[in-house]
Protein backbone atom coordinates (compact mmCIF):
# COMPACT_ATOMS: atom_id res chain seq x y z
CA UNK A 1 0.00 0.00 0.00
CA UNK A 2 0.99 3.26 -0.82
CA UNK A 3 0.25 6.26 1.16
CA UNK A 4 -0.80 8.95 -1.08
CA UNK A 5 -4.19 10.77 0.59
CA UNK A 6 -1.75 13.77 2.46
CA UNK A 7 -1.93 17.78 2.01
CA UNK A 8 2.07 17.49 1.05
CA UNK A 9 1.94 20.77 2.70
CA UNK A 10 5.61 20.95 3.00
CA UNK A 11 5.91 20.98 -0.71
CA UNK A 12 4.22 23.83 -1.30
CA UNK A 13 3.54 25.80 -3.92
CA UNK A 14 3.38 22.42 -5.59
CA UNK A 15 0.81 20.70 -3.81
CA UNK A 16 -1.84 23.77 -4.18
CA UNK A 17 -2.80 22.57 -7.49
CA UNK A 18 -1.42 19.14 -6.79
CA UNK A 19 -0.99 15.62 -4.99
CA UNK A 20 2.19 15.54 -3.75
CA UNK A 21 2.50 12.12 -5.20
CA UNK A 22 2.88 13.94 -8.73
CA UNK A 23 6.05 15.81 -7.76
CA UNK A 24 8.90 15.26 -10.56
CA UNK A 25 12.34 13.39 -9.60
CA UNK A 26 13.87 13.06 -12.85
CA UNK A 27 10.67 12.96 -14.83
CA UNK A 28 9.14 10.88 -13.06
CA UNK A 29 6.19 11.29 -10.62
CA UNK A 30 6.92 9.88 -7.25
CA UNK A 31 3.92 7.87 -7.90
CA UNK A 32 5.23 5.89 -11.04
CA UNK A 33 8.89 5.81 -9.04
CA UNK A 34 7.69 3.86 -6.02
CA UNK A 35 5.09 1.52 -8.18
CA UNK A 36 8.39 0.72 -10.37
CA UNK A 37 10.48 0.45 -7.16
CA UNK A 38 7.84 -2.60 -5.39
CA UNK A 39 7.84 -3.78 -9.05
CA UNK A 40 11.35 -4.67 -8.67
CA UNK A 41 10.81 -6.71 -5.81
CA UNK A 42 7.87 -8.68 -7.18
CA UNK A 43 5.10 -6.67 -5.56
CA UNK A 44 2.48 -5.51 -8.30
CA UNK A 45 -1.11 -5.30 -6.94
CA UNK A 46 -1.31 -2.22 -5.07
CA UNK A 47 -3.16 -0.40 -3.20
CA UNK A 48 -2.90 3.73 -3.47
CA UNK A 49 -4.86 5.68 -1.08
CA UNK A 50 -6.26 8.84 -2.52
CA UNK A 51 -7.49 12.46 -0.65
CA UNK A 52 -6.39 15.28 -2.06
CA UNK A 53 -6.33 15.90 -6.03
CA UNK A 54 -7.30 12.64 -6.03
CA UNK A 55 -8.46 12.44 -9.32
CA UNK A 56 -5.54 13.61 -11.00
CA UNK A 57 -3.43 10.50 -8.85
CA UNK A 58 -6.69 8.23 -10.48
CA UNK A 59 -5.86 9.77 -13.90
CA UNK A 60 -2.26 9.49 -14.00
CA UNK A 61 -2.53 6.11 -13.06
CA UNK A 62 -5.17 5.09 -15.82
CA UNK A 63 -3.57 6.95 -18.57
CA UNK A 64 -0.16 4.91 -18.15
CA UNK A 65 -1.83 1.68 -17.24
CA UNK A 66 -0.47 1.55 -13.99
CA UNK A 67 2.68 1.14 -15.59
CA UNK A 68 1.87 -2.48 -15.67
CA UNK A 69 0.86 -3.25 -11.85
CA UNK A 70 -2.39 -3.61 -10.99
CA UNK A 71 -3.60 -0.49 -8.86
CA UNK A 72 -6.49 -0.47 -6.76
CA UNK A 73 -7.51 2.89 -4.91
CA UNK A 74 -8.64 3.29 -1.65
CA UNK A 75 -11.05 6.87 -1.86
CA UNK A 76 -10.51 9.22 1.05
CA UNK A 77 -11.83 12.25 -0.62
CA UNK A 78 -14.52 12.80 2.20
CA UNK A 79 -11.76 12.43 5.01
CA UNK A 80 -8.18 12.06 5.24
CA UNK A 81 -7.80 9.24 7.66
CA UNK A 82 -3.49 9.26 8.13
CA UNK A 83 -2.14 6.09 8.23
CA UNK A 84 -3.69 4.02 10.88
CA UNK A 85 -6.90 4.71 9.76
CA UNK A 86 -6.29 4.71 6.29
CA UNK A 87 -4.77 0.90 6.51
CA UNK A 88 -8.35 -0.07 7.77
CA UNK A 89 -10.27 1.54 4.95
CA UNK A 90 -8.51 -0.51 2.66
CA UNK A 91 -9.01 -3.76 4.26
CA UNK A 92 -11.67 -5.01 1.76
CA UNK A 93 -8.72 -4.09 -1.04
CA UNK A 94 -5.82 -6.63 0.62
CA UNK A 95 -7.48 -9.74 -0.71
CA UNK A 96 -5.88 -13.22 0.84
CA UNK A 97 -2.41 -11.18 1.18
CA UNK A 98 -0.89 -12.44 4.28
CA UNK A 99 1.74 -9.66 4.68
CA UNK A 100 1.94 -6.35 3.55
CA UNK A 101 4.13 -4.05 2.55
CA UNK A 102 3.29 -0.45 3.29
CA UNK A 103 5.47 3.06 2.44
CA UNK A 104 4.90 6.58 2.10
CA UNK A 105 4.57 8.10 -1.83
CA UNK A 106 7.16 10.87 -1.04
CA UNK A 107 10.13 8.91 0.24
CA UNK A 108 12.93 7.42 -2.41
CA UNK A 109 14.71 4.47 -1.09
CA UNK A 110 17.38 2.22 -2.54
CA UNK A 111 16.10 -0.21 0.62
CA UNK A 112 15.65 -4.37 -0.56
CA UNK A 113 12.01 -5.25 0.43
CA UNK A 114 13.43 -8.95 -0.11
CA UNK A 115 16.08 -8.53 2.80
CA UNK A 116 13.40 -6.78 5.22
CA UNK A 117 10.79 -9.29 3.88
CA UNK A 118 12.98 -12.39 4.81
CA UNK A 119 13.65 -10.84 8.24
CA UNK A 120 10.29 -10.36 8.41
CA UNK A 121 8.80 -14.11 8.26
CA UNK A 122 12.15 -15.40 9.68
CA UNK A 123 11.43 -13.24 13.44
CA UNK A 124 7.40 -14.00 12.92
CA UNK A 125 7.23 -10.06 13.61
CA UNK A 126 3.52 -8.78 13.47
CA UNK A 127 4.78 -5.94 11.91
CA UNK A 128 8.29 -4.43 10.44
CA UNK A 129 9.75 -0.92 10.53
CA UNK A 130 12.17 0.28 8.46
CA UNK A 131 14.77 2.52 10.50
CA UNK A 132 18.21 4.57 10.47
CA UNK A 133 20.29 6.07 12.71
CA UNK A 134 19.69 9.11 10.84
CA UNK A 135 18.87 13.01 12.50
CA UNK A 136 15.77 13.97 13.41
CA UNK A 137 13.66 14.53 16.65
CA UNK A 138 11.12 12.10 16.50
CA UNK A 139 12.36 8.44 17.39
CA UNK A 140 11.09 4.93 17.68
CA UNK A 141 12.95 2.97 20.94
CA UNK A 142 14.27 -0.30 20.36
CA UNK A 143 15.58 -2.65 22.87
CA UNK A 144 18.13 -4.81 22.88
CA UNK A 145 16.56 -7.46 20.79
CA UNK A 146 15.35 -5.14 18.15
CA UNK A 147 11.87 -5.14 19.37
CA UNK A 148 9.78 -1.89 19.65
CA UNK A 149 9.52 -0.82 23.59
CA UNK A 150 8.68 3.13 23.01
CA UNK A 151 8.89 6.28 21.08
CA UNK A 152 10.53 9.84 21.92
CA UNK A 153 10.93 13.17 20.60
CA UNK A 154 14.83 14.49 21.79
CA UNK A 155 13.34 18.19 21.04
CA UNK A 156 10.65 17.80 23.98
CA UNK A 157 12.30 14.62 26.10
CA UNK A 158 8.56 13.72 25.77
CA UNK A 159 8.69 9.86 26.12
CA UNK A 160 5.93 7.02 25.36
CA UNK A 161 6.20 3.58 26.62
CA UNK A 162 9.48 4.00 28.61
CA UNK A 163 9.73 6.19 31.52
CA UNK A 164 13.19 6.66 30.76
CA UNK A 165 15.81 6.17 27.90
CA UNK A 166 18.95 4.04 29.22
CA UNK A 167 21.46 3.75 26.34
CA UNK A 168 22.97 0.69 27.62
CA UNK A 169 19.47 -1.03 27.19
CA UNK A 170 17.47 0.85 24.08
CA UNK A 171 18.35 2.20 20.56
CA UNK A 172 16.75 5.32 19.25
CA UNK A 173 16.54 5.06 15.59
CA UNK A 174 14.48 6.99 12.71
CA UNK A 175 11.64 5.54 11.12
CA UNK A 176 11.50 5.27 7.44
CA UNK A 177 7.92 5.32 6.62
CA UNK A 178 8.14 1.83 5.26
CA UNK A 179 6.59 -1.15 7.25
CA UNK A 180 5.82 -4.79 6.16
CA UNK A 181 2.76 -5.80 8.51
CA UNK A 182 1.28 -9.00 9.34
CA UNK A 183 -2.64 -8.59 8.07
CA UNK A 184 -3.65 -9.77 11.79
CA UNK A 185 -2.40 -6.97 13.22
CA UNK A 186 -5.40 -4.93 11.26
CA UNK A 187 -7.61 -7.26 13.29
CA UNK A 188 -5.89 -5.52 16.67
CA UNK A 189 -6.38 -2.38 16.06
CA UNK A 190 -8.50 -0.58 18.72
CA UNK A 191 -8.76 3.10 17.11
CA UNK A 192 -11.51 4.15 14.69
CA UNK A 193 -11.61 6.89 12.61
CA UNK A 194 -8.19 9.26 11.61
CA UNK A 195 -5.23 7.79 13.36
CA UNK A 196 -1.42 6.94 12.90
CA UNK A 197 0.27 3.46 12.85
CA UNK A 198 2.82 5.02 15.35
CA UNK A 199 -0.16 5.00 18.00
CA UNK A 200 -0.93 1.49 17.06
CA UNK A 201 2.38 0.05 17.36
CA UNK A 202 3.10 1.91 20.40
CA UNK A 203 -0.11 0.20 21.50
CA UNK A 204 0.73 -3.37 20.82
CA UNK A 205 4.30 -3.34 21.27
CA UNK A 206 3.83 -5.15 24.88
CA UNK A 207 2.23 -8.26 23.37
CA UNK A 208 3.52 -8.30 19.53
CA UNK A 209 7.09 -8.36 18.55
CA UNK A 210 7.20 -5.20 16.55
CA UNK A 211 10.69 -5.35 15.32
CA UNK A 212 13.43 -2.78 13.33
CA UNK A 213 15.03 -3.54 9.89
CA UNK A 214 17.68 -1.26 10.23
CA UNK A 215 18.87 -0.16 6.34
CA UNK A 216 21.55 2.69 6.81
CA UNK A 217 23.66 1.80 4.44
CA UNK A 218 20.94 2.36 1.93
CA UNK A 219 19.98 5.59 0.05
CA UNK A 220 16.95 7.17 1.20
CA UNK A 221 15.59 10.72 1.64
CA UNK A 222 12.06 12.00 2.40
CA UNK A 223 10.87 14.30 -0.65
CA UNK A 224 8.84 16.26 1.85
CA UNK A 225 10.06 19.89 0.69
CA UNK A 226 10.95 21.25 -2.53
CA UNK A 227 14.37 21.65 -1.74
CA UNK A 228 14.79 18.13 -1.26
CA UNK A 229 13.99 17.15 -4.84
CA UNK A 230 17.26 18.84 -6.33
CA UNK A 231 18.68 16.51 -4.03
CA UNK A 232 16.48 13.03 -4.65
CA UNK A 233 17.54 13.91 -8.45
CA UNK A 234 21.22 13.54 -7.56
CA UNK A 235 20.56 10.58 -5.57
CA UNK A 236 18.26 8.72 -8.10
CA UNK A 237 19.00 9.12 -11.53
């Protein structure tokens, strides 16, 4: 599944007049990059959730075929419903698919679904993050073993899950925005309505092995601002 239904308002002026799935890397739409990119792998029925401009994301995608996967689109235009709530919408779409691989449209990854997928079925994880030890001020917390045991933002100290962060017993690492998710974990989930995955995962960490794939030797960048496509077009070409 491909999350696609945000405002993109960091990449405005863009995303006034459109999705910010149909920003440009190299003449290519982010869109048709990360259906080519789970192509690679093997992956092509997906799902694309759709909110804003929506039917220029439905347009693009019928006009080029899908570029040869099969795309089925999960309507939001009434309500954005973030990721969380978004996933459930689209349960009817998943068919018999046991696992599922879920990412963000604006991120550009050189990541190996097949590596994260393996580690996936081989630690019986109910779900999968993709992380890095990369910058930023909103962390998952990983113990020892790799499994999810909290969240924090360093900006704030605010802290979820852990009433403290020892570095001798967790790992503070970045999430991705790409997940591979066991579909019984939709079958969990206590929220309704517009909610993230974070709040989920933070919610079943206690009794489901939630576990990091960390990829930092991979190429990856969020294309989350306009300045950061100049650099996704150096990275990607």
């Amino acid at each position: 599944m491909l999350f696609a239904a945000g405002l993109g308002t960091r990449l405005k002026p863009f995303t006034n007049e459109h999705p910010k799935a149909l920003a440009q890397v190299n003449g290519k739409t982010l869109l048709q990059h990360n259906i080519q990119y789970l192509q690679s792998f093997g992956i092509n029925k997906v799902v694309v959730n759709v909110h804003h401009f929506a039917n220029q994301i439905i347009d693009i995608i019928n006009e080029n075929n899908a570029w040869g996967s099969n795309v089925l689109i999960s309507d939001e235009t009434n309500q954005v419903l973030e990721t969380g709530g978004g996933l459930l919408k689209a349960i009817p779409l998943f068919g018999d698919a046991e696992n599922i691989v879920v990412m963000n449209v604006d991120i550009l990854t050189s990541l190996n679904i097949d590596k994260m997928f393996q580690q996936h079925i081989n630690t019986n994880a109910m779900a999968t993050l993709a992380v890095s030890n990369r910058t930023t001020s909103r962390n998952f917390v990983f113990n020892m073993d790799k499994k999810l045991c909290g969240w924090m933002n360093t900006a704030t100290n605010e802290l979820k899950g852990i009433e403290c962060f020892d570095e001798k017993q967790h790992t503070k690492l970045a999430f991705s925005g790409i997940h591979i998710i066991n579909k019984k974990i939709l079958s969990l989930i206590k929220q309704q309505g517009k909610f993230s995955m974070v709040d989920v995962y933070l919610d079943l960490m206690k009794t489901n092995d939630i576990i990091a794939f960390n990829h930092f030797t991979d190429k990856f960048i969020d294309v989350g601002k306009p300045e950061s496509i100049a650099i996704a077009e150096g990275m990607f070409k």
